[in-house]
Protein backbone atom coordinates (compact mmCIF):
# COMPACT_ATOMS: atom_id res chain seq x y z
CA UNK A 1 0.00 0.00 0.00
CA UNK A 2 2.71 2.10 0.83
CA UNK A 3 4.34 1.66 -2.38
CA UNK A 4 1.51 2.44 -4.38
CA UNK A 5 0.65 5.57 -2.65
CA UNK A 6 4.44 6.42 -3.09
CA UNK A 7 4.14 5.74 -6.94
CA UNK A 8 1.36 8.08 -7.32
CA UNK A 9 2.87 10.57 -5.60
CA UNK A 10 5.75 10.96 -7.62
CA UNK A 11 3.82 10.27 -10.85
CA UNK A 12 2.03 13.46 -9.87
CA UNK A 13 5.32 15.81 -9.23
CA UNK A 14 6.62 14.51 -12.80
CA UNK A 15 3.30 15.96 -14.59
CA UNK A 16 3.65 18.48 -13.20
CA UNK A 17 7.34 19.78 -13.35
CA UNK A 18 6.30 18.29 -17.88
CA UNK A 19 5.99 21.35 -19.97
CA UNK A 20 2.36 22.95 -19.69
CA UNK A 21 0.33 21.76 -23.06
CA UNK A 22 -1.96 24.22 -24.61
CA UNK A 23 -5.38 22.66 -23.18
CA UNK A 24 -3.81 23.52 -20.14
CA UNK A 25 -1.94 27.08 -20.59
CA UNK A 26 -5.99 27.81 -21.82
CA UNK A 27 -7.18 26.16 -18.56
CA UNK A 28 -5.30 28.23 -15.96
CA UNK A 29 -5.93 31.25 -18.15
CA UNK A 30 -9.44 30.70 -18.00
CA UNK A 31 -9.08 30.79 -14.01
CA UNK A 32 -7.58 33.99 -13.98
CA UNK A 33 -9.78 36.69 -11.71
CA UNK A 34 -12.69 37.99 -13.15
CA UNK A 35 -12.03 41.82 -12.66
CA UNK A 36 -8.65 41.68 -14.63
CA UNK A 37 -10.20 39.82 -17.58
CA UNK A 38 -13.20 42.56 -17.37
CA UNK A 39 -10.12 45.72 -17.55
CA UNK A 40 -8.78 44.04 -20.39
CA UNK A 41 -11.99 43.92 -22.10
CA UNK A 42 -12.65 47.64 -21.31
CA UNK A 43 -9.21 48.29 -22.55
CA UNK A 44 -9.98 46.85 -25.73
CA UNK A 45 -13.31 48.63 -26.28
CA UNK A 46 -11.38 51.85 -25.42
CA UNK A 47 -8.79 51.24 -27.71
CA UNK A 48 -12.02 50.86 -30.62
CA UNK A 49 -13.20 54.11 -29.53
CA UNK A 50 -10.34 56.15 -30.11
CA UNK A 51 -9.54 54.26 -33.35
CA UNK A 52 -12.83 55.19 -34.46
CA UNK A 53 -12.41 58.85 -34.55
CA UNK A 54 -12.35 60.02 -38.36
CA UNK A 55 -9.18 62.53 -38.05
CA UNK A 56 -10.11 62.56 -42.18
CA UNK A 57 -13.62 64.28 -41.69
CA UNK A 58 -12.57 65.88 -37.66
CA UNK A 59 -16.00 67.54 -36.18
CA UNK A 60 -18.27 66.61 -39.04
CA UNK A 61 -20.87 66.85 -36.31
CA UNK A 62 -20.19 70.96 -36.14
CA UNK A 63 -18.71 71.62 -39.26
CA UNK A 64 -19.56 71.83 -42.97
CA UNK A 65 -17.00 73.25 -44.86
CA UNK A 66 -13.02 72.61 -45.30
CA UNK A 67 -11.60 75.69 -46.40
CA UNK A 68 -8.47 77.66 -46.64
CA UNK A 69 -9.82 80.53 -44.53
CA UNK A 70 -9.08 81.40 -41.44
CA UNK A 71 -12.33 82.89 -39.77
CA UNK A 72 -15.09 81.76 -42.46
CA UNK A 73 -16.07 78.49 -41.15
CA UNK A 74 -19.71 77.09 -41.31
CA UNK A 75 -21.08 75.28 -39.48
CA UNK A 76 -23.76 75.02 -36.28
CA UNK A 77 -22.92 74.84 -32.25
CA UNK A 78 -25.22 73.02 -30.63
CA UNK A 79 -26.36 74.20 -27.27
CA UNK A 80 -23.85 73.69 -24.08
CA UNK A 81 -21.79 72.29 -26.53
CA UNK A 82 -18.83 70.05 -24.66
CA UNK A 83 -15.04 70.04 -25.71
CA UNK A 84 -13.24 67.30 -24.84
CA UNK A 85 -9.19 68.48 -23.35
CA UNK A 86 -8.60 65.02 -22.81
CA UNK A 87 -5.54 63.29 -24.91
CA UNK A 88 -3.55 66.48 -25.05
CA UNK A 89 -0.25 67.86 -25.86
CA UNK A 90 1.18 71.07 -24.23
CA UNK A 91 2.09 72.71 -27.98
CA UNK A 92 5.51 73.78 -26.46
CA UNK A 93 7.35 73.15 -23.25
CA UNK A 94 7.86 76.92 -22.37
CA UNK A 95 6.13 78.32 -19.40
CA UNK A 96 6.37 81.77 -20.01
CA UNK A 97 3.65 83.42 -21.50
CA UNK A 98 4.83 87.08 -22.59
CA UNK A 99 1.41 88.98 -23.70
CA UNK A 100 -2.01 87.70 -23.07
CA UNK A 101 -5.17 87.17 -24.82
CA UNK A 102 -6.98 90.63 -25.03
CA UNK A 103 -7.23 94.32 -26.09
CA UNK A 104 -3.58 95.76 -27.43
CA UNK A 105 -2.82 99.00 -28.23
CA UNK A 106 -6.76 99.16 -29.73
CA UNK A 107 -6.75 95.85 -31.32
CA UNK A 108 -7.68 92.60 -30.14
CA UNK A 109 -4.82 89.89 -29.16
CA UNK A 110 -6.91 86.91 -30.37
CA UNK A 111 -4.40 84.14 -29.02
CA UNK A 112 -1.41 84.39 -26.66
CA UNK A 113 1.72 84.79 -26.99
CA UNK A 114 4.61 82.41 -25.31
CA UNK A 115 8.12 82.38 -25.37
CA UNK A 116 10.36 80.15 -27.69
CA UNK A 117 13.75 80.35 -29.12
CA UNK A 118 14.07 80.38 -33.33
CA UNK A 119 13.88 76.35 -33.84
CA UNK A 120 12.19 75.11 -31.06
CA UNK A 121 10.03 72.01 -31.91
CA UNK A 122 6.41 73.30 -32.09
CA UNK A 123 3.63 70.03 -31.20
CA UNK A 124 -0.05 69.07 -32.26
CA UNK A 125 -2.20 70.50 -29.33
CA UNK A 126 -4.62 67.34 -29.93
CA UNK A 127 -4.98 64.82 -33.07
CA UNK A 128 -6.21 66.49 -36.02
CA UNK A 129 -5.45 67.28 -39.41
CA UNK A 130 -3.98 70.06 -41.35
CA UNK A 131 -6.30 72.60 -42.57
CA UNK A 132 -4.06 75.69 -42.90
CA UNK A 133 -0.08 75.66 -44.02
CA UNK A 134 0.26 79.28 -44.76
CA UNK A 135 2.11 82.66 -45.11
CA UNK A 136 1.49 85.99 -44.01
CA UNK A 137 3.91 88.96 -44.01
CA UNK A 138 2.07 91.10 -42.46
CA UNK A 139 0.30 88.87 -39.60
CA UNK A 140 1.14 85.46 -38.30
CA UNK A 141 4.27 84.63 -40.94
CA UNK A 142 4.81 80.76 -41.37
CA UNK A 143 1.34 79.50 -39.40
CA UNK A 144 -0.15 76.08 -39.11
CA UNK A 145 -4.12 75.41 -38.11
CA UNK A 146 -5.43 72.20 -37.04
CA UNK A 147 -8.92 71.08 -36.75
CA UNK A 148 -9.14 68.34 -33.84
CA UNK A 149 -12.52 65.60 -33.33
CA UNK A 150 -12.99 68.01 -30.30
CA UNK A 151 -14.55 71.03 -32.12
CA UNK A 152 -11.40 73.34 -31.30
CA UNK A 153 -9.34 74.31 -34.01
CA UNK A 154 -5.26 76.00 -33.17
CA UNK A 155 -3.03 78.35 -34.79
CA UNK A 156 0.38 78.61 -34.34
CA UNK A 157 2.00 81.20 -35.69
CA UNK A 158 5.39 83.19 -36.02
CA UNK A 159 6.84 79.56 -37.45
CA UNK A 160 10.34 79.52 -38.76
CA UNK A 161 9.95 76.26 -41.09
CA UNK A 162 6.62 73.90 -41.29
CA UNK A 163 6.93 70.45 -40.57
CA UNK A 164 3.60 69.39 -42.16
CA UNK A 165 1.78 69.47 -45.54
CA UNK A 166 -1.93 70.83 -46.34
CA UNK A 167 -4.38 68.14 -45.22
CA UNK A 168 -2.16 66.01 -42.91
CA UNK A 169 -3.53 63.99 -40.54
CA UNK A 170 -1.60 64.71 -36.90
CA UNK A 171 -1.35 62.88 -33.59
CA UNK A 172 -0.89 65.12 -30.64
CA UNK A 173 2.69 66.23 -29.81
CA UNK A 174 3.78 65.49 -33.28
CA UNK A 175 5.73 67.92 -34.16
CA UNK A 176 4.10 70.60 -36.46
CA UNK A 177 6.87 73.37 -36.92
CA UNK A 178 9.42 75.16 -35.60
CA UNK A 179 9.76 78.55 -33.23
CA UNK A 180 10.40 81.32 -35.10
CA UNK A 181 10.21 85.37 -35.55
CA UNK A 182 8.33 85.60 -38.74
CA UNK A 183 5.37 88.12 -40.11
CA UNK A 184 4.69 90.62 -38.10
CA UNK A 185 6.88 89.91 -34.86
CA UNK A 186 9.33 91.93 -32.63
CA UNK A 187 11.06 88.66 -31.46
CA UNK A 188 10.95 85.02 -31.50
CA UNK A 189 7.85 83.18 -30.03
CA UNK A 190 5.05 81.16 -30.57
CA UNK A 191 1.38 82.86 -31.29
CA UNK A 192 -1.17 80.69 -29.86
CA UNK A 193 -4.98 80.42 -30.70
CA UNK A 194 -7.96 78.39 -30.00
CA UNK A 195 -11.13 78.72 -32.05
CA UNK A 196 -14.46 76.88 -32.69
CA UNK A 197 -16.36 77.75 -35.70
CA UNK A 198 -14.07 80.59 -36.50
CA UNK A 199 -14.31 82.36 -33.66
CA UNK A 200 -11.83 82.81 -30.73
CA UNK A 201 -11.54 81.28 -27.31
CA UNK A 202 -8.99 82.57 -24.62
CA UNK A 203 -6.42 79.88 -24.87
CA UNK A 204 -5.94 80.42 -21.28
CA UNK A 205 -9.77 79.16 -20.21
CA UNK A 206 -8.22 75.60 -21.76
CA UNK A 207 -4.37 75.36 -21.47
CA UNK A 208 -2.39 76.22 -18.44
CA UNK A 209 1.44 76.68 -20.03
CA UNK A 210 2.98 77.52 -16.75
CA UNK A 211 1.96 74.36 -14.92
CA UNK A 212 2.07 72.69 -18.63
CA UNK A 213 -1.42 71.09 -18.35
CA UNK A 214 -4.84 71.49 -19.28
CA UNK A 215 -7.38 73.69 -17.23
CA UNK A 216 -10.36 70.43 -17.15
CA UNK A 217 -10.86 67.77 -18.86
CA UNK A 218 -13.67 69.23 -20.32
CA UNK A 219 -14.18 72.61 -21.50
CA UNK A 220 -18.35 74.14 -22.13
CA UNK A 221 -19.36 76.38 -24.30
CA UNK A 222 -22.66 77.49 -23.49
CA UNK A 223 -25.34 80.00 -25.67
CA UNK A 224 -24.00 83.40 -25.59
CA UNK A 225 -21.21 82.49 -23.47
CA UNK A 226 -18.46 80.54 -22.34
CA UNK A 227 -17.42 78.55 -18.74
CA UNK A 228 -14.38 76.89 -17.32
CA UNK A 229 -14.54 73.17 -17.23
CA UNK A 230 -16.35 71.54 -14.06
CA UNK A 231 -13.33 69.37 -13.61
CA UNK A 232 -10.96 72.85 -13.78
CA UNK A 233 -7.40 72.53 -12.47
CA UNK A 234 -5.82 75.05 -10.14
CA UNK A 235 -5.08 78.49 -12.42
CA UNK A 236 -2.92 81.23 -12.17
CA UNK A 237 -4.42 84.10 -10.99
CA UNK A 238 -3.92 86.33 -14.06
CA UNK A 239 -5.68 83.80 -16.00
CA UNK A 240 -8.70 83.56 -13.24
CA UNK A 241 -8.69 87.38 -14.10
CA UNK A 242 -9.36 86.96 -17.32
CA UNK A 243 -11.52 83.86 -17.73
CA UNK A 244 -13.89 86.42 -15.49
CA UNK A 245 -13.16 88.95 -17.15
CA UNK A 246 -14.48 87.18 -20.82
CA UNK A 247 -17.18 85.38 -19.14
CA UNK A 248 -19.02 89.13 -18.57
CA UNK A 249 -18.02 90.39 -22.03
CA UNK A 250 -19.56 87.73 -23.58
CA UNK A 251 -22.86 87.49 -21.51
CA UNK A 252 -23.26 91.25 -21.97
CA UNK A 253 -22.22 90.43 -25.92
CA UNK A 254 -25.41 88.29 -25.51
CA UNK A 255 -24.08 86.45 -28.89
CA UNK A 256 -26.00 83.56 -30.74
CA UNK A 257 -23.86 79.35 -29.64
CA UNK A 258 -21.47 80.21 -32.43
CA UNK A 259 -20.30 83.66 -31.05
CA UNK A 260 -18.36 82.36 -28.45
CA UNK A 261 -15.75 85.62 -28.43
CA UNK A 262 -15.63 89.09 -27.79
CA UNK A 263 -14.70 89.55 -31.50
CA UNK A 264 -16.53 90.98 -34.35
CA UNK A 265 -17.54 94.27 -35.79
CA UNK A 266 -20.15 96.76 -35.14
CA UNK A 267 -21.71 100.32 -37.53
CA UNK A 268 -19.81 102.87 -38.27
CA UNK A 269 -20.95 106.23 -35.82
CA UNK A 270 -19.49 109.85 -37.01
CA UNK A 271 -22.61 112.19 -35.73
CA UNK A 272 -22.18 113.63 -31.91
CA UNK A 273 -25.62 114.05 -30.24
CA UNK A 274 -26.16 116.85 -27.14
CA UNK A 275 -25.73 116.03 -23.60
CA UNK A 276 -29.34 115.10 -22.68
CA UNK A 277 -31.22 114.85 -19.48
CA UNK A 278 -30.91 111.08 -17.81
CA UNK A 279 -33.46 109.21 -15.84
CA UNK A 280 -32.80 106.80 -12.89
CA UNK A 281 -31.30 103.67 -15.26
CA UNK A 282 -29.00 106.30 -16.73
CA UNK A 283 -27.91 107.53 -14.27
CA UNK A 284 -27.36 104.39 -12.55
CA UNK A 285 -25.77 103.43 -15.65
CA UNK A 286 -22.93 106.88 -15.70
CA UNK A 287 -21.93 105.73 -11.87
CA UNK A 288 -20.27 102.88 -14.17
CA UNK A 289 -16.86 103.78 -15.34
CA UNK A 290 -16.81 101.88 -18.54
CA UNK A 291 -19.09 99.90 -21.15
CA UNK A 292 -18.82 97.11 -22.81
CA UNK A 293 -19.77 97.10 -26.82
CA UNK A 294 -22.73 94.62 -27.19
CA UNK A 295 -24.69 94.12 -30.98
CA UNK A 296 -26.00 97.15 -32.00
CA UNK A 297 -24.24 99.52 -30.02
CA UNK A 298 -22.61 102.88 -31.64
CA UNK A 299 -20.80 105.61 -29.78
CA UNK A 300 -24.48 108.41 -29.88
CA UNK A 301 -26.14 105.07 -28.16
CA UNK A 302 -23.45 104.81 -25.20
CA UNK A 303 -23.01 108.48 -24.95
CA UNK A 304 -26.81 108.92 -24.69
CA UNK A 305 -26.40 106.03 -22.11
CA UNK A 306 -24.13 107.78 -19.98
CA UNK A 307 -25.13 111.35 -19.98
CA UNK A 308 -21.79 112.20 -22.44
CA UNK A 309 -20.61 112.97 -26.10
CA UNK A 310 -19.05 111.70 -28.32
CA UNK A 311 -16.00 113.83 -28.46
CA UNK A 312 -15.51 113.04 -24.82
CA UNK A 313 -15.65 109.36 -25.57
CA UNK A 314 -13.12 109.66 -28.03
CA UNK A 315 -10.97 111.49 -26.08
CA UNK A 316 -11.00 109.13 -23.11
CA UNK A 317 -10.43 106.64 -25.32
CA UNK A 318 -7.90 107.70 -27.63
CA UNK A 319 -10.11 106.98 -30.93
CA UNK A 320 -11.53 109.16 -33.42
CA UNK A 321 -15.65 109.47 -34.16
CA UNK A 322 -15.64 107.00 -37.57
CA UNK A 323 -13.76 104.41 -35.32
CA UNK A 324 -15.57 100.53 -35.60
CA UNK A 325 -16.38 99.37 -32.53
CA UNK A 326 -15.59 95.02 -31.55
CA UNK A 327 -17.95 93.41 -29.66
CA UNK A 328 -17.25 93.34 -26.49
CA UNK A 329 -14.62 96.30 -26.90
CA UNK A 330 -14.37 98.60 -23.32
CA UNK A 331 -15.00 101.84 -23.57
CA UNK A 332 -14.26 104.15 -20.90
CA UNK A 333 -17.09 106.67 -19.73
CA UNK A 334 -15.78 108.71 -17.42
C-alpha cells in the first residue's frame, strides 16, 4: 500500500514539473480573476473608440465646410456644446507666457503669446489634421491650423519652417513646426490660438502653459457664453482674471452658440448728439466707469447712455468718431 501511494505521488510531481500543453496554458488562463479579464476587455473597447475617430472628416458633427480661410467656417454649435481636453499635448514646453489674450494697443490679441527660441520644436495641441499651411507677411508669418474631433481648431504662428503638408492627418505632440520670428513679430515666439467655428476662445480658459497642463478635462461652451470646465485645475491668478473677465463680455455680448468671443464688428458712428437729461437707469448706468460694446451699439447710443458725447468718448479713449467698434470692446465713460 505504501508503495503504491508512493508511486502516485511521484507520478504526480513529474506531470507536473512536464511542460504545460496548450489545453492547459488555456485552462489556468481561463481561471484567472474575473475583474482583470473585465479591464482588459474595457481596454480593448477603449482602444475601438479612439480608433474610431475620423481625423479625415474631424467635427463633421459641427462643421460643414473645409476651407483655406481662417475665420469663415460654417457650421452650427449646438447648445452647451462640450469640448473634450482630454488626450492632449502642451504645444511647447515653455512656461512663459509674454502677452495675453486681449485688447492691445486698440486691437484685439486673439491668441497668446509664449516664449520660444528660433527652432524650437512646435507640437499638435490634440490629433487632427492640417487645414491651414500658410504665409502671411504682415500677420502670423509661417502659421499652421489644425482642426481636432474636439470642435477646437489651433493656430500657431510666427513659425520659422513647417513640418507638415496641407491636409495632414496629426497625432498630438507630433511635431508641427518650428519657433520662429516671422510676419509681423518683434522677437521670437510662438502665437497661440484656439477657435471653434471661427471664432476665438482665450487659450488660457483651456491650457495652463505655466503648470504645462490642461485647465479640465472638459471645457463648455454654453449660448452666448463661455465657462471653465467643471473638472478645472488650479489656475494662475492672471488667467482667473481673465476667464472672469471674458465670461461678462460675452454674456453682456449676448451672442448667438457660435459667437463664443468678444470679437466681431459693429456700424460705423461719425454724428455727436447733445448732452441730454438722464433718468434713474442712466444715471445708474454713468456711476459705471466703462461699457462694454454689445450688438447694436454705436458711440451716440453709449453716450446717450451715460449722460456724455461723443467727443468726450473719443478722447478718453484715444479713438476718433468714424472708429468701428468690436464686440465686447471697453470703452471708458468717465
Amino acid at each position: 500500500m505504501y508503495l503504491k501511494t508512493l508511486t502516485k505521488t511521484i507520478g504526480i510531481v513529474l506531470l507536473a514539473m512536464l511542460p504545460q500543453s496548450g489545453f492547459a496554458q488555456d485552462a489556468i488562463a481561463r481561471q484567472a480573476p474575473s475583474d482583470k479579464r473585465m479591464k482588459d476587455i474595457n481596454n480593448v473597447k477603449l482602444n475601438n473608440t479612439f480608433n474610431s475617430i475620423d481625423l479625415e472628416n474631424p467635427a463633421a458633427d459641427i462643421y460643414t465646410d473645409w476651407t483655406d480661410q481662417l475665420r469663415k467656417c460654417s457650421g452650427s454649435l449646438p447648445a452647451n456644446y462640450k469640448v473634450d481636453l482630454r488626450g492632449f499635448c502642451m504645444p511647447t514646453d515653455s512656461r512663459k507666457v509674454t502677452s495675453n489674450y486681449g485688447w492691445r494697443r486698440r486691437k484685439m490679441h486673439e491668441g497668446i503669446d509664449v516664449k520660444v527660441y528660433i527652432g524650437d520644436t512646435i507640437r499638435a495641441a490634440f490629433d487632427g489634421k492640417v487645414r491651414i499651411k500658410a504665409f502671411n507677411r504682415s500677420g502670423y508669418g509661417y502659421y499652421v491650423v489644425l482642426r481636432h474631433p474636439n470642435g477646437l481648431e489651433t493656430l500657431y504662428g510666427h513659425l520659422s519652417k513647417h513640418l507638415v503638408t496641407q491636409d495632414q492627418v496629426v497625432k498630438a505632440g507630433e511635431p508641427i513646426g518650428l519657433g520662429g520670428n516671422t510676419g509681423r513679430s518683434s522677437g521670437s515666439h510662438l502665437h497661440f490660438e484656439t477657435r471653434i467655428l471661427g471664432k476665438p476662445i482665450n487659450p488660457a480658459l483651456l491650457f495652463d502653459f505655466e503648470h504645462q497642463d490642461v485647465t479640465g478635462n472638459f471645457y463648455h461652451v454654453a449660448t452666448g457664453k463661455t465657462t471653465r470646465s467643471e473638472e478645472t485645475a488650479a489656475a494662475t491668478t492672471g488667467a482667473n482674471i481673465e476667464a472672469e473677465a471674458e465670461r461678462t463680455v460675452m454674456a453682456t455680448a449676448n451672442d448667438d452658440a457660435a459667437s463664443i468671443s468678444a470679437a466681431g464688428t459693429a456700424t460705423r458712428e461719425s454724428s455727436e448728439p447733445q448732452p441730454v437729461r438722464t433718468n434713474n437707469s442712466k444715471q445708474s448706468a454713468r456711476r459705471s466707469s466703462s461699457h462694454y460694446v454689445k450688438r447694436g451699439d454705436t458711440l451716440s447710443s453709449i453716450a446717450r447712455k451715460y449722460g456724455t458725447t461723443v467727443s468726450k468718448l473719443c478722447k478718453l479713449n484715444g479713438i476718433k468718431p468714424n472708429t468701428i467698434l468690436q464686440l465686447g470692446q471697453k470703452i471708458k465713460c468717465s
